[in-house]
PDB file of N, CA and C in Angstrom:
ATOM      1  N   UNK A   1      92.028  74.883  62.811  1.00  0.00           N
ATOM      2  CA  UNK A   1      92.095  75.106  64.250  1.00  0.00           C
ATOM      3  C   UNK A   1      90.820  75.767  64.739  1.00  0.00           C
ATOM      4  N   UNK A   2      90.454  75.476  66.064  1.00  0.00           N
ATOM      5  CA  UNK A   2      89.205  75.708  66.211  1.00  0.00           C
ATOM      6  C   UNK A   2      89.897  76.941  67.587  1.00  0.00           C
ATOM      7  N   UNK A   3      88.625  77.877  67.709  1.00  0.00           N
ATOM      8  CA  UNK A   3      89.348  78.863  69.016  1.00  0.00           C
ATOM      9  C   UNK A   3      89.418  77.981  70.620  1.00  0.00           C
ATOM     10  N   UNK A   4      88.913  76.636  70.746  1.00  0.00           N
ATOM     11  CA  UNK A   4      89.509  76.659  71.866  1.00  0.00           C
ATOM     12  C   UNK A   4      90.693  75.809  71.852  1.00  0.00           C
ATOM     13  N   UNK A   5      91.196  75.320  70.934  1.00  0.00           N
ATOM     14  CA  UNK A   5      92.483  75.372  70.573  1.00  0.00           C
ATOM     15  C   UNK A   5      93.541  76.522  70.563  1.00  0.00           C
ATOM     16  N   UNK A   6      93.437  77.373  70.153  1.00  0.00           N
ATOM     17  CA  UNK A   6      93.722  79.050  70.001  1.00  0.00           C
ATOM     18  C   UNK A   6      93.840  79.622  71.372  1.00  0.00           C
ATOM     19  N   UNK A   7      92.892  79.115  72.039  1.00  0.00           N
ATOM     20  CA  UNK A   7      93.092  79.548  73.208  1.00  0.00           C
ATOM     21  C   UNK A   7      93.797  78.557  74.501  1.00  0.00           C
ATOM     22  N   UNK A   8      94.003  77.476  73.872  1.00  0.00           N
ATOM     23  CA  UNK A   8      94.755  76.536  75.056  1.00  0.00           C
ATOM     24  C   UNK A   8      96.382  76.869  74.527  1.00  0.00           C
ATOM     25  N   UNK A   9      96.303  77.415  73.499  1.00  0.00           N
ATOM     26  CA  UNK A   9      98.068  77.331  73.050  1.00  0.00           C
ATOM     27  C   UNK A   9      98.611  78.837  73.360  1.00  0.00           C
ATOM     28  N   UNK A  10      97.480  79.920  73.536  1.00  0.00           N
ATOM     29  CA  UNK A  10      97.557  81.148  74.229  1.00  0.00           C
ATOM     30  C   UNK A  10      97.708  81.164  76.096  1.00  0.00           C
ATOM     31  N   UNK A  11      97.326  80.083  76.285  1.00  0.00           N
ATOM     32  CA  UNK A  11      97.289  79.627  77.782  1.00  0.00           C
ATOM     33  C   UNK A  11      99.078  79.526  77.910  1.00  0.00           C
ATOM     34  N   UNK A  12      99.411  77.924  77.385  1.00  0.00           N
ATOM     35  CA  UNK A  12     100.648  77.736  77.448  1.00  0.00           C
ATOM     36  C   UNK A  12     102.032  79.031  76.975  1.00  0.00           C
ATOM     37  N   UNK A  13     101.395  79.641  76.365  1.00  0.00           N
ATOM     38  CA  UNK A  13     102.021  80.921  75.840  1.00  0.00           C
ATOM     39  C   UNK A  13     102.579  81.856  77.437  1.00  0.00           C
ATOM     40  N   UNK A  14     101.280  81.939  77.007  1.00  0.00           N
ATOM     41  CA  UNK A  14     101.163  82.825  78.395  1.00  0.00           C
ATOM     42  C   UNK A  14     102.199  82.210  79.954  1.00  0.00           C
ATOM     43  N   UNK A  15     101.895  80.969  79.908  1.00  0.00           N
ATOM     44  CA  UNK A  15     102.809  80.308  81.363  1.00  0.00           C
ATOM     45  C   UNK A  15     104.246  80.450  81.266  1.00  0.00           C
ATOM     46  N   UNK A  16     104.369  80.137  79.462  1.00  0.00           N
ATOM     47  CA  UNK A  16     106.156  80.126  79.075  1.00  0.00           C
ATOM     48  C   UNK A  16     106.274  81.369  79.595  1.00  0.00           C
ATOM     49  N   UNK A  17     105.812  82.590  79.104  1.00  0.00           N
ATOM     50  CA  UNK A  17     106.354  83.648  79.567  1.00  0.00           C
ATOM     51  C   UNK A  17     106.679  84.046  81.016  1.00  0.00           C
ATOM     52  N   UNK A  18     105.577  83.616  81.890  1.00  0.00           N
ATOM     53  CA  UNK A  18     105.616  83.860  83.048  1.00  0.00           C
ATOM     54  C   UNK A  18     106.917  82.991  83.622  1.00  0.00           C
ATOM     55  N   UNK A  19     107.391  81.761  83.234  1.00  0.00           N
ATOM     56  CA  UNK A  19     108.253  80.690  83.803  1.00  0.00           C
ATOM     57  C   UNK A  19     109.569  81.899  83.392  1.00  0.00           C
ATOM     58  N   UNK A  20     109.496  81.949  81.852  1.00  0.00           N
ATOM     59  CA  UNK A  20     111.109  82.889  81.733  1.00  0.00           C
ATOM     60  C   UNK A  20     111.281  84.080  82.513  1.00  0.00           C
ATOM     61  N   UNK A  21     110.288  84.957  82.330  1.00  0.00           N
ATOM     62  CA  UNK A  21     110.225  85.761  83.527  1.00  0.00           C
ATOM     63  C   UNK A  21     110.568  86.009  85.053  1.00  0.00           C
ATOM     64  N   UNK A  22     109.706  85.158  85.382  1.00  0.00           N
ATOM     65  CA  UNK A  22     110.455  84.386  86.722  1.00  0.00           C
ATOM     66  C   UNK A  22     111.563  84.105  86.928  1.00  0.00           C
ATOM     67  N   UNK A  23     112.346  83.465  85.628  1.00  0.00           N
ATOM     68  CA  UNK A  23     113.263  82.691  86.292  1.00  0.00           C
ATOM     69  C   UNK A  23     114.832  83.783  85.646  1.00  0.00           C
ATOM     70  N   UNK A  24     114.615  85.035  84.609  1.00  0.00           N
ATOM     71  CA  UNK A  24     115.557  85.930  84.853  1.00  0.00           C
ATOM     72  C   UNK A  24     115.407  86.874  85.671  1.00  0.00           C
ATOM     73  N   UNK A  25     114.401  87.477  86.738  1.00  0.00           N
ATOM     74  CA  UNK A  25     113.956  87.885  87.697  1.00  0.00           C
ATOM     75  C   UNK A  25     114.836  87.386  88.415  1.00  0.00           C
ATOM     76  N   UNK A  26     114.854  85.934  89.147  1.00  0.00           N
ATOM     77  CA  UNK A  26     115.482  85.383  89.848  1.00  0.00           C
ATOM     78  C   UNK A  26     117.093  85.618  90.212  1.00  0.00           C
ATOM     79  N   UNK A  27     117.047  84.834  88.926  1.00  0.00           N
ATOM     80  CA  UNK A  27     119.141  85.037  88.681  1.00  0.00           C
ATOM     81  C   UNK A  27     119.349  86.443  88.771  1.00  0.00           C
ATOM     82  N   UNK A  28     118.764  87.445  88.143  1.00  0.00           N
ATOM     83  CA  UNK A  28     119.170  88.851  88.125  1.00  0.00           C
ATOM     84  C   UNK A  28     119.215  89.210  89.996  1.00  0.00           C
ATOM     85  N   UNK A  29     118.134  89.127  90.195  1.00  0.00           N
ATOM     86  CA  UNK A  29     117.819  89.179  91.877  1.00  0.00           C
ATOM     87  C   UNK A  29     119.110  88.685  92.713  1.00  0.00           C
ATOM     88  N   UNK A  30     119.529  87.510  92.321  1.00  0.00           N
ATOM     89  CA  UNK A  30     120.611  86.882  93.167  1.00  0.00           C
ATOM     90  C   UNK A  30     121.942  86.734  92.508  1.00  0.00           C
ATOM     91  N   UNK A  31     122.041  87.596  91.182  1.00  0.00           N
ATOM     92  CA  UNK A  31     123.561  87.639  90.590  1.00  0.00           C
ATOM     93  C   UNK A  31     123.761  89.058  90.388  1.00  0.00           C
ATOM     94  N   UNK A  32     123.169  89.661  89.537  1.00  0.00           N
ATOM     95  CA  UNK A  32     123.241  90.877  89.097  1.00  0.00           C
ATOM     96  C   UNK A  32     122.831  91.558  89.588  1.00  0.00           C
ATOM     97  N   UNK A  33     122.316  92.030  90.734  1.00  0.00           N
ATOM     98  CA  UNK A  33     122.187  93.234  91.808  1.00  0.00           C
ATOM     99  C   UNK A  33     123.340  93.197  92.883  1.00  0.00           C
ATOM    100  N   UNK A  34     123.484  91.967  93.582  1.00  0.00           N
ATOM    101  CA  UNK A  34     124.643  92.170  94.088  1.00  0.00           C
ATOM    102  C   UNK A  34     126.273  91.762  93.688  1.00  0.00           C
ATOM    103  N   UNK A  35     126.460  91.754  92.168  1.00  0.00           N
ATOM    104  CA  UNK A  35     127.584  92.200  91.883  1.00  0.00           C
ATOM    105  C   UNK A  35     127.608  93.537  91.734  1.00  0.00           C
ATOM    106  N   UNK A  36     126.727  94.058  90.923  1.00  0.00           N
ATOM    107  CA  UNK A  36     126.180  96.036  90.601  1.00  0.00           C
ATOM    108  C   UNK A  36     126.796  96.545  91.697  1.00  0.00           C
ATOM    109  N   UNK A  37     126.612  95.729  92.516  1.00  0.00           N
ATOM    110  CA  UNK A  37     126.716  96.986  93.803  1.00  0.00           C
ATOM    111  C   UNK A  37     128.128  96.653  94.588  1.00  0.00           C
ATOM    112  N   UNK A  38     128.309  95.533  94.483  1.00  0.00           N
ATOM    113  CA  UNK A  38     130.102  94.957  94.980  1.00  0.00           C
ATOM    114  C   UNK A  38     130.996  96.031  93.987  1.00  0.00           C
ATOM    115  N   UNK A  39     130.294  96.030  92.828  1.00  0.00           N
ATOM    116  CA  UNK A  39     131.931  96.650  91.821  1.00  0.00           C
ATOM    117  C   UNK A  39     131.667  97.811  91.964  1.00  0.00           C
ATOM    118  N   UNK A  40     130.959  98.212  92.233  1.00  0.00           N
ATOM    119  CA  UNK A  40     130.359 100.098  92.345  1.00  0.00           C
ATOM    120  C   UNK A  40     131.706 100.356  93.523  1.00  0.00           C
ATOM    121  N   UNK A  41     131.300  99.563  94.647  1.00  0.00           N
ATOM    122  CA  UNK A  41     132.092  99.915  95.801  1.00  0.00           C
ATOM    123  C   UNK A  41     133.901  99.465  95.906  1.00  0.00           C
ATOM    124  N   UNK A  42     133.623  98.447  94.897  1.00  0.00           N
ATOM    125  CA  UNK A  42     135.361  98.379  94.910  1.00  0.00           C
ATOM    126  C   UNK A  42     135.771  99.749  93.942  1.00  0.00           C
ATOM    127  N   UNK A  43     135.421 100.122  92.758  1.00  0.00           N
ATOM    128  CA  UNK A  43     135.716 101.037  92.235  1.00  0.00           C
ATOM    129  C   UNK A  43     136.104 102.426  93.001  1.00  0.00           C
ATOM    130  N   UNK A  44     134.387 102.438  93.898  1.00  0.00           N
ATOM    131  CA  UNK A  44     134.363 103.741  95.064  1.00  0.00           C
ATOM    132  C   UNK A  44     135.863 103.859  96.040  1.00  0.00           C
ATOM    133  N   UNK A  45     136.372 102.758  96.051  1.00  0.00           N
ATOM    134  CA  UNK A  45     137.285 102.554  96.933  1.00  0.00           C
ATOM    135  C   UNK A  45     138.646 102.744  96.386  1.00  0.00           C
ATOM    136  N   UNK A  46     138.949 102.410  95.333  1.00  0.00           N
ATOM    137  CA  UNK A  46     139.963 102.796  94.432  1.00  0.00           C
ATOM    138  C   UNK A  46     139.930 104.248  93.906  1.00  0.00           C
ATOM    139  N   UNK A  47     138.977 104.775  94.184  1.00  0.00           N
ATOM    140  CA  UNK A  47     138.760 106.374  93.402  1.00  0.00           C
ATOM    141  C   UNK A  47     139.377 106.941  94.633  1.00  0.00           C
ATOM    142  N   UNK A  48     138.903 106.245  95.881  1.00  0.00           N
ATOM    143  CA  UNK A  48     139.300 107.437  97.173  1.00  0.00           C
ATOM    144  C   UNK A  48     140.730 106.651  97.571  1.00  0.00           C
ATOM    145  N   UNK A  49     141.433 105.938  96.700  1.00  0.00           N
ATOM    146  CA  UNK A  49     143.134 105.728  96.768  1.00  0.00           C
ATOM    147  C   UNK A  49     142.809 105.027  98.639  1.00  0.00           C
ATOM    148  N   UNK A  50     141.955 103.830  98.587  1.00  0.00           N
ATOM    149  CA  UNK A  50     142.441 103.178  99.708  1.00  0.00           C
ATOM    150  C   UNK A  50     143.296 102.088  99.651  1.00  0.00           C
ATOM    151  N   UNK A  51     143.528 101.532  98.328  1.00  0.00           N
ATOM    152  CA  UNK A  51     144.643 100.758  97.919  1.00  0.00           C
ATOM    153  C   UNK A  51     143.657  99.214  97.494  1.00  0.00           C
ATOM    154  N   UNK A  52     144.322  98.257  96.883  1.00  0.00           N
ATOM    155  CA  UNK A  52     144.020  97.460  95.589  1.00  0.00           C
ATOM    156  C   UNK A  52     143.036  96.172  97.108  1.00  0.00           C
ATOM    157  N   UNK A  53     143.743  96.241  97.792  1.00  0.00           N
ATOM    158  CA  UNK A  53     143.582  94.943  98.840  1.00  0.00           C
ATOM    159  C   UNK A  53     142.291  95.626  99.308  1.00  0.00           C
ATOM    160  N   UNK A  54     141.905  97.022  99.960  1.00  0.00           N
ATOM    161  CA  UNK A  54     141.036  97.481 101.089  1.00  0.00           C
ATOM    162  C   UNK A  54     139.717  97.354  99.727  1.00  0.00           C
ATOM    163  N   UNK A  55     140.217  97.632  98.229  1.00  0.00           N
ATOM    164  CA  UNK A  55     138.734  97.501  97.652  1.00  0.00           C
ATOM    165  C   UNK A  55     138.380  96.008  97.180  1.00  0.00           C
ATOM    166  N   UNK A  56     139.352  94.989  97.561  1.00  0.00           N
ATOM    167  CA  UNK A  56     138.750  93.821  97.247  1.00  0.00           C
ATOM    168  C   UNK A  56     138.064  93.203  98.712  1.00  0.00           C
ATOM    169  N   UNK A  57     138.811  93.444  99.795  1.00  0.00           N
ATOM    170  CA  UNK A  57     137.807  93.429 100.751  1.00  0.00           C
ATOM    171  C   UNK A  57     136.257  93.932 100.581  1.00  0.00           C
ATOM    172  N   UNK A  58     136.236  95.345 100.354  1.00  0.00           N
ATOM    173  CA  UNK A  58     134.917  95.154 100.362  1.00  0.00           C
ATOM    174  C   UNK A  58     134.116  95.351  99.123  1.00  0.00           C
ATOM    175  N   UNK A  59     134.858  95.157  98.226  1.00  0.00           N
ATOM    176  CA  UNK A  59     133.658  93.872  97.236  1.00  0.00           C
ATOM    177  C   UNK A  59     132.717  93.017  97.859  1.00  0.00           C
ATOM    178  N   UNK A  60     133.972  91.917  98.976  1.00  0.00           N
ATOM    179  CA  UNK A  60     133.975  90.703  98.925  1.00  0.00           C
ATOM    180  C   UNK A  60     132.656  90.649  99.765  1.00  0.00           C
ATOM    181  N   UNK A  61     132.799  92.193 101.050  1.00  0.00           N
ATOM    182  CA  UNK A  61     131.867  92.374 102.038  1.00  0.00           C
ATOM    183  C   UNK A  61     130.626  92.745 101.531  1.00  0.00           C
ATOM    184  N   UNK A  62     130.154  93.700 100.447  1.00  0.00           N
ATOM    185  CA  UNK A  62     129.487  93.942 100.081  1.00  0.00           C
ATOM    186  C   UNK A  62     128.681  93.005  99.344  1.00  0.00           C
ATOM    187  N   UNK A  63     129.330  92.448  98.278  1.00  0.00           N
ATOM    188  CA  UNK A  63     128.303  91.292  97.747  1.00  0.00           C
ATOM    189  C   UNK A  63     128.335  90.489  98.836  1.00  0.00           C
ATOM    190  N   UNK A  64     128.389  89.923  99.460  1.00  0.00           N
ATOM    191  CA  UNK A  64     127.957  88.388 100.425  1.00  0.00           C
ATOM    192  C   UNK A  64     126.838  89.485 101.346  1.00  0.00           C
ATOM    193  N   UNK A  65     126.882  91.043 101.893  1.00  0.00           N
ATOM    194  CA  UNK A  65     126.060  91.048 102.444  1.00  0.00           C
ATOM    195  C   UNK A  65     124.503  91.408 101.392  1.00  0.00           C
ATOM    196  N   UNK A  66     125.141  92.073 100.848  1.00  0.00           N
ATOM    197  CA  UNK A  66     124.002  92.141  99.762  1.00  0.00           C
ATOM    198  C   UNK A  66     123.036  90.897  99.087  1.00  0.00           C
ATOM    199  N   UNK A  67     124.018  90.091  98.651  1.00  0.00           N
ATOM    200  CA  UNK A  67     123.256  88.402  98.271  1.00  0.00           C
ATOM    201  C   UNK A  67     122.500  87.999  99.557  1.00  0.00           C
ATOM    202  N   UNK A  68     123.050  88.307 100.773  1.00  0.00           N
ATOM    203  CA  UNK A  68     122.101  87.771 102.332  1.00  0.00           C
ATOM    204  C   UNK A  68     120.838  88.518 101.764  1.00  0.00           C
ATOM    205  N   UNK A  69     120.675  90.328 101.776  1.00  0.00           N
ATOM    206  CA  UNK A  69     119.322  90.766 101.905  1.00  0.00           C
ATOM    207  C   UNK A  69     118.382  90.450 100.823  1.00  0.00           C
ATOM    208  N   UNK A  70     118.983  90.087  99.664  1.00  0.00           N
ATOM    209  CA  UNK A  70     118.358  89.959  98.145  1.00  0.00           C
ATOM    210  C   UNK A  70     117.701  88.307  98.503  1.00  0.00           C
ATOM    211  N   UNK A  71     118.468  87.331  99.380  1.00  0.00           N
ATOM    212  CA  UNK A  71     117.958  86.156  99.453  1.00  0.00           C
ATOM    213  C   UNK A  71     116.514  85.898 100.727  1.00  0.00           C
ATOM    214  N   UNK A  72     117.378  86.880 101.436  1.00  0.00           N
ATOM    215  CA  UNK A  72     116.180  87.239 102.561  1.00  0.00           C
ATOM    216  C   UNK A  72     114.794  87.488 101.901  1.00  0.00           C
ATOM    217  N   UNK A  73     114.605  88.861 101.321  1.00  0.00           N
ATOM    218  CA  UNK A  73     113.738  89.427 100.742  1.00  0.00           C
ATOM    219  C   UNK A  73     113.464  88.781 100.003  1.00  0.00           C
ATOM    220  N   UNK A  74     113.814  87.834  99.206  1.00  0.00           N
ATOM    221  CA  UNK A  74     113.103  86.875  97.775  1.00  0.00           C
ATOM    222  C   UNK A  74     113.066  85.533  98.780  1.00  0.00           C
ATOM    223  N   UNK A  75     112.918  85.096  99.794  1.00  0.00           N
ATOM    224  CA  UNK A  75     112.714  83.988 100.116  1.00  0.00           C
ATOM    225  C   UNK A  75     111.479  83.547 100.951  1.00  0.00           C
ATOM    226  N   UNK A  76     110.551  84.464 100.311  1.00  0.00           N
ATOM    227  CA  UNK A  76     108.909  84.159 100.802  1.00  0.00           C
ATOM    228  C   UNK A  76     108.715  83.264 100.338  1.00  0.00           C
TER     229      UNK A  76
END
């Protein structure tokens, strides 16, 4: 192998990473931040005894508004 071989397969190296990167960035961005924060608040809601229905409401409110700002903000 010669180095600019070495260095074209360090190139592609380099892009894979950036593509996986990107793309659990992403999903995390638009799955796993706003569930984090839906179950935080149904929990919050069950701790302060508002009953089983008032914390699935706002789960339901919380993630859909949360997924809006996470899609907002990532949709440059």
């Amino acid at each position: 192998m010669t180095i600019a071989d070495d260095a074209k397969n360090m190139d592609a190296d380099t892009a894979e990473h950036v593509r996986i990167y990107n793309g659990i960035m992403k999903n995390y961005a638009q799955i796993g931040i706003p569930f984090t924060m839906a179950l935080t608040m149904f929990f919050a809601q069950l701790t302060m005894r508002s009953g089983l229905l008032s914390a699935i409401v706002w789960f339901v409110v919380v993630y859909a508004f949360v997924l809006f700002v996470v899609k907002t903000f990532f949709s440059h």
